[in-house]
C-alpha atoms as a PDB file:
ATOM      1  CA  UNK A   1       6.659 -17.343 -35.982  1.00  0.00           C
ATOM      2  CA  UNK A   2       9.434 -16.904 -33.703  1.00  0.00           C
ATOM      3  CA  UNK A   3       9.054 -13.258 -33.990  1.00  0.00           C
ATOM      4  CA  UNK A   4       5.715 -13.066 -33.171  1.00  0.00           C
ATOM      5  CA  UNK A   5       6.511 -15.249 -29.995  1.00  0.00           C
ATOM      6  CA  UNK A   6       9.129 -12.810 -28.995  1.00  0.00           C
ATOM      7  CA  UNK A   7       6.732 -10.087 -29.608  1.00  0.00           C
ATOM      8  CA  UNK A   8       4.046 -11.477 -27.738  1.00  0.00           C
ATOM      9  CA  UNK A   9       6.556 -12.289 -24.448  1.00  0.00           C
ATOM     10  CA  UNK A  10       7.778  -8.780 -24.838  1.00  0.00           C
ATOM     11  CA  UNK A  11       3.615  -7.005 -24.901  1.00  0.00           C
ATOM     12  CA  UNK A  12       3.203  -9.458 -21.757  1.00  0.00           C
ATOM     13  CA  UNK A  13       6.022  -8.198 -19.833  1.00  0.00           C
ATOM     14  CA  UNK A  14       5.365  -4.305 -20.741  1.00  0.00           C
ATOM     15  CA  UNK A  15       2.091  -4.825 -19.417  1.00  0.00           C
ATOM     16  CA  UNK A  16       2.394  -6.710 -16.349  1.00  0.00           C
ATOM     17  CA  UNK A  17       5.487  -3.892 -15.097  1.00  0.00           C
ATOM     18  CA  UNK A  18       2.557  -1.120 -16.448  1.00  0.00           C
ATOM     19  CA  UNK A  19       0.272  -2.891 -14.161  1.00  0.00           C
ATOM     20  CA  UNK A  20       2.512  -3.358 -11.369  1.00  0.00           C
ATOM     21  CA  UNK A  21       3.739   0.714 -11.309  1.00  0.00           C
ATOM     22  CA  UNK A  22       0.207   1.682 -11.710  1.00  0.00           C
ATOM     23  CA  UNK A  23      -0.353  -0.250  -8.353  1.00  0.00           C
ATOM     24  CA  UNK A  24       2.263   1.354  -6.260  1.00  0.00           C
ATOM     25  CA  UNK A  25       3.790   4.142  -7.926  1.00  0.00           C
ATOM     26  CA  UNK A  26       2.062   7.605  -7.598  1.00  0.00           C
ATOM     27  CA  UNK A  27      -0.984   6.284  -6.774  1.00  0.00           C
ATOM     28  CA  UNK A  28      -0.640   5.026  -3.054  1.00  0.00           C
ATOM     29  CA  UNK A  29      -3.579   4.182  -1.011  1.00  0.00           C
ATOM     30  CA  UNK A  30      -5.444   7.535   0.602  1.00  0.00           C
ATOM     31  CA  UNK A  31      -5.399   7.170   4.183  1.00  0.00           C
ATOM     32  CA  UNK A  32      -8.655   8.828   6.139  1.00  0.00           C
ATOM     33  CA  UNK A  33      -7.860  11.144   8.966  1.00  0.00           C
ATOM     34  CA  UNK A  34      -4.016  11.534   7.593  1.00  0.00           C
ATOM     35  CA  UNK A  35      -3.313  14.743   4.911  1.00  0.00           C
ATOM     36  CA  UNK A  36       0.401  12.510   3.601  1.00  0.00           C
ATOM     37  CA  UNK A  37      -0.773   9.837   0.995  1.00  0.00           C
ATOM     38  CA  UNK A  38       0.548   6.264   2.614  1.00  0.00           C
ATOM     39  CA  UNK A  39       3.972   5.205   2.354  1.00  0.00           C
ATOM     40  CA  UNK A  40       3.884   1.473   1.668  1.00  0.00           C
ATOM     41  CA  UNK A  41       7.197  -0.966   3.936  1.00  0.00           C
ATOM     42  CA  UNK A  42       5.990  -3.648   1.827  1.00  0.00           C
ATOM     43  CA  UNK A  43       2.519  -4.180  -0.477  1.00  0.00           C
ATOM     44  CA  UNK A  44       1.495  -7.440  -2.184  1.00  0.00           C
ATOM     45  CA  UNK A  45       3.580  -8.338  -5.613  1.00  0.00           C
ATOM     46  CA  UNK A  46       2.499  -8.620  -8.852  1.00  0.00           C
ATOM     47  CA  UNK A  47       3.032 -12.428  -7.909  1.00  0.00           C
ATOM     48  CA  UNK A  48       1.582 -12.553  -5.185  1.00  0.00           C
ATOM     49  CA  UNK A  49      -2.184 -10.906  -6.955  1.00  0.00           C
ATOM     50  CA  UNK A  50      -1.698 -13.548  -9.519  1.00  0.00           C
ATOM     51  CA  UNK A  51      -1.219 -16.461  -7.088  1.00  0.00           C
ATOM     52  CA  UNK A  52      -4.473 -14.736  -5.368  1.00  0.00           C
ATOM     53  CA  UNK A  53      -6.387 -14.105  -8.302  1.00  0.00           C
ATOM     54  CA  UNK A  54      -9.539 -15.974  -8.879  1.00  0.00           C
ATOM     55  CA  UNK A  55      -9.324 -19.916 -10.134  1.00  0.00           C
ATOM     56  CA  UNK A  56     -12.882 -19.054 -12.485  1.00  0.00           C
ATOM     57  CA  UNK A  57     -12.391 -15.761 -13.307  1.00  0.00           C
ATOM     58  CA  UNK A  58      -8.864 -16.742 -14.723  1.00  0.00           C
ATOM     59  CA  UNK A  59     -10.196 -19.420 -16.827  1.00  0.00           C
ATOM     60  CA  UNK A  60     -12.833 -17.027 -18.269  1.00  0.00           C
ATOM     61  CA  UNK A  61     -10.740 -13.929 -18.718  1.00  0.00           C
ATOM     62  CA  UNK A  62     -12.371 -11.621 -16.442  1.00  0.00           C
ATOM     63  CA  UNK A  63     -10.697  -9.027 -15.143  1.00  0.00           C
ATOM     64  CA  UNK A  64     -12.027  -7.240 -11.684  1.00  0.00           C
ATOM     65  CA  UNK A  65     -11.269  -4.240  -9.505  1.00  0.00           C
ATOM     66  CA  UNK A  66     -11.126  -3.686  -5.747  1.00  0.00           C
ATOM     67  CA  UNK A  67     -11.699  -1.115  -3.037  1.00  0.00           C
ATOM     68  CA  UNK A  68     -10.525  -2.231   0.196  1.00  0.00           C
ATOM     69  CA  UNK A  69     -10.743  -0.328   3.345  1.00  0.00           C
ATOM     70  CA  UNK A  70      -8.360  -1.316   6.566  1.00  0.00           C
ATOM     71  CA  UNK A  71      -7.591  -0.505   9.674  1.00  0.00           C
ATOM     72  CA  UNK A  72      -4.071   0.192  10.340  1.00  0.00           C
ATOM     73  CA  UNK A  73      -2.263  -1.110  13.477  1.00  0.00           C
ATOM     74  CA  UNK A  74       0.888   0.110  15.597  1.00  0.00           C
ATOM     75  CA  UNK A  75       3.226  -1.683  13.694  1.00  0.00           C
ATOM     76  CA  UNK A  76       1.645  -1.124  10.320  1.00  0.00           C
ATOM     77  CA  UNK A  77       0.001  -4.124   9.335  1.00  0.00           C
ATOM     78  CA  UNK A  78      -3.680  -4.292   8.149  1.00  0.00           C
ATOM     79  CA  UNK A  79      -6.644  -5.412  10.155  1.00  0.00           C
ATOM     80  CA  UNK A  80      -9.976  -4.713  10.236  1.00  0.00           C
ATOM     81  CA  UNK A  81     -10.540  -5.034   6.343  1.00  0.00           C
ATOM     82  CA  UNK A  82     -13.644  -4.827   4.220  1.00  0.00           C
ATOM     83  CA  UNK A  83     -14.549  -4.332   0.830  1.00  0.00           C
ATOM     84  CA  UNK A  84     -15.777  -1.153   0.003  1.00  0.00           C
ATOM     85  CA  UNK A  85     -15.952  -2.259  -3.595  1.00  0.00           C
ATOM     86  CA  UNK A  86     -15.659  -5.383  -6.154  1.00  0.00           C
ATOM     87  CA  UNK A  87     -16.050  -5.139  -9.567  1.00  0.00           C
ATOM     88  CA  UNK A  88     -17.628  -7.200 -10.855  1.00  0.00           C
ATOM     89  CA  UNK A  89     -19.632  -8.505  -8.053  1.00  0.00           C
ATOM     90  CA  UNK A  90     -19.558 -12.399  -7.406  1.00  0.00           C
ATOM     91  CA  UNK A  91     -16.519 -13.436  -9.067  1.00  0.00           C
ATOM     92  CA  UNK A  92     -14.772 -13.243  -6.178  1.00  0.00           C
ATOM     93  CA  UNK A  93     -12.333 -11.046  -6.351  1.00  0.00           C
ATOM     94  CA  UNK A  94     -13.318  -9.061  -3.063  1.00  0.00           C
ATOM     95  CA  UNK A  95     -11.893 -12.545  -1.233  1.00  0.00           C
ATOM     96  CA  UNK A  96      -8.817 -12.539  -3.489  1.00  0.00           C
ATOM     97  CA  UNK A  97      -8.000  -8.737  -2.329  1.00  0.00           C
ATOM     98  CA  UNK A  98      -8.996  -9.391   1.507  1.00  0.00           C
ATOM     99  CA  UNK A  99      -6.461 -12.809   1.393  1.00  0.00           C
ATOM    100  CA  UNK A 100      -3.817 -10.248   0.035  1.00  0.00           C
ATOM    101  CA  UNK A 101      -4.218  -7.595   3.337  1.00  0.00           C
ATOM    102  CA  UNK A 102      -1.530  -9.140   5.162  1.00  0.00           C
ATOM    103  CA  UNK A 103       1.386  -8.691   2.756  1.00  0.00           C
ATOM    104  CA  UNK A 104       0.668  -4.806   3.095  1.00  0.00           C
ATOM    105  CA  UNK A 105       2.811  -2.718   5.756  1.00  0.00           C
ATOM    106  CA  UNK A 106       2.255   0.628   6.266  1.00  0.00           C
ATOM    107  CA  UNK A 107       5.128   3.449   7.107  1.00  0.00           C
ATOM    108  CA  UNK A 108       3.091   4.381  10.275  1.00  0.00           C
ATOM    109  CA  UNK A 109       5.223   7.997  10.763  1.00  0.00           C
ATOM    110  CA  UNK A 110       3.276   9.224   7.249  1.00  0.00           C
ATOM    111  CA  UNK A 111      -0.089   8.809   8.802  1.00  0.00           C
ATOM    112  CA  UNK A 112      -0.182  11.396  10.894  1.00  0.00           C
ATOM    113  CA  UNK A 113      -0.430  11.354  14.615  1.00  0.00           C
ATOM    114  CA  UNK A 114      -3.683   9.642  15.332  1.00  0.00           C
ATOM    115  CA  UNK A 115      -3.096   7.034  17.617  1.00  0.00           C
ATOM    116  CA  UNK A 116      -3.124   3.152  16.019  1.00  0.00           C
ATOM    117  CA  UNK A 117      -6.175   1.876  15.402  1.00  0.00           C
ATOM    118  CA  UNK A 118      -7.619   5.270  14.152  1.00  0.00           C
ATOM    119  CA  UNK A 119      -5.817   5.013  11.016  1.00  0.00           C
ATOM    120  CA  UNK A 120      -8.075   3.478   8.109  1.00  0.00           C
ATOM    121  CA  UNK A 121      -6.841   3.122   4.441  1.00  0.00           C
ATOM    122  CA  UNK A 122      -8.559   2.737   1.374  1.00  0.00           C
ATOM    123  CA  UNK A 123      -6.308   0.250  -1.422  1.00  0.00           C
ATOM    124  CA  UNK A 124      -7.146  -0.095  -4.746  1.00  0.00           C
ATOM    125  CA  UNK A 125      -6.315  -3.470  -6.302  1.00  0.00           C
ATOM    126  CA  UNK A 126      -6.835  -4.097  -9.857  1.00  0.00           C
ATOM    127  CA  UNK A 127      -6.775  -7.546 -11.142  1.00  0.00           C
ATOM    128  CA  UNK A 128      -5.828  -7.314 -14.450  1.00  0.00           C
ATOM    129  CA  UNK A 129      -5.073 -10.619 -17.176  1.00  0.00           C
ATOM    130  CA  UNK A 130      -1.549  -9.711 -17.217  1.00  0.00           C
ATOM    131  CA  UNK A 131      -1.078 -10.471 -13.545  1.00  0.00           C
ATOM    132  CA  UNK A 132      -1.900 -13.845 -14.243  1.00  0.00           C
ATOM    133  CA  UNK A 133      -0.045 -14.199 -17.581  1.00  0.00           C
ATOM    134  CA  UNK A 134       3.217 -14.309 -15.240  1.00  0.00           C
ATOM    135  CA  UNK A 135       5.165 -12.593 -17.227  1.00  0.00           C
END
């Protein structure tokens, strides 16, 4: 039994670092009015989606995904957020992906040179079981 433990712990982890490089690694957020894709100073951790990941849809096993669209300011942080899309509807994951726009900072020098304020993003978060699992 030990082995299938082990097994299990080692699954977990794969797929919580799969989930966590599909997040911010090659597929950064498409910024509107900017031809670079994004380049992120800090985005939310796999942690930190967990810790924000719906209380109900946790117990139940549901699994959501997210399109949020932000403003970008001067210094990079988010504002101005809304959800373009949630996935499924109601089980409120577009709150749990709006609570997580402040642990994003953008590189503002790979936007472009649109003044602040101008910039808008679009950030796909997937909340996926393994985020939760803590691995």
């Amino acid at each position: 039994m030990a082995g299938a433990a082990e097994w299990n712990l080692t699954i977990r982890r794969a797929i919580g670092i799969a989930v966590f490089c599909a997040l911010f690694t090659g597929t950064s957020a498409a910024a509107e009015g900017a031809a670079e894709a994004v380049r992120w100073l800090r985005y939310a951790s796999l942690a930190e989606i967990a810790e924000a990941y719906p209380r109900k849809a946790a117990a139940e096993g549901t699994e959501g995904h997210v399109e949020m669209a932000c403003s970008v300011g001067a210094d990079g942080g988010l504002f101005a957020c809304a959800v373009d899309s949630e996935t499924p509807t109601g089980a409120g994951f577009g709150a749990a992906a709006l609570s997580l726009a402040p642990r994003f900072r953008a590189d503002v020098t790979s936007l472009g040179p649109m003044p602040a304020g101008f910039w808008r993003v679009r950030i796909p978060i997937p909340f996926r079981k393994a985020a939760v699992l803590r691995c």
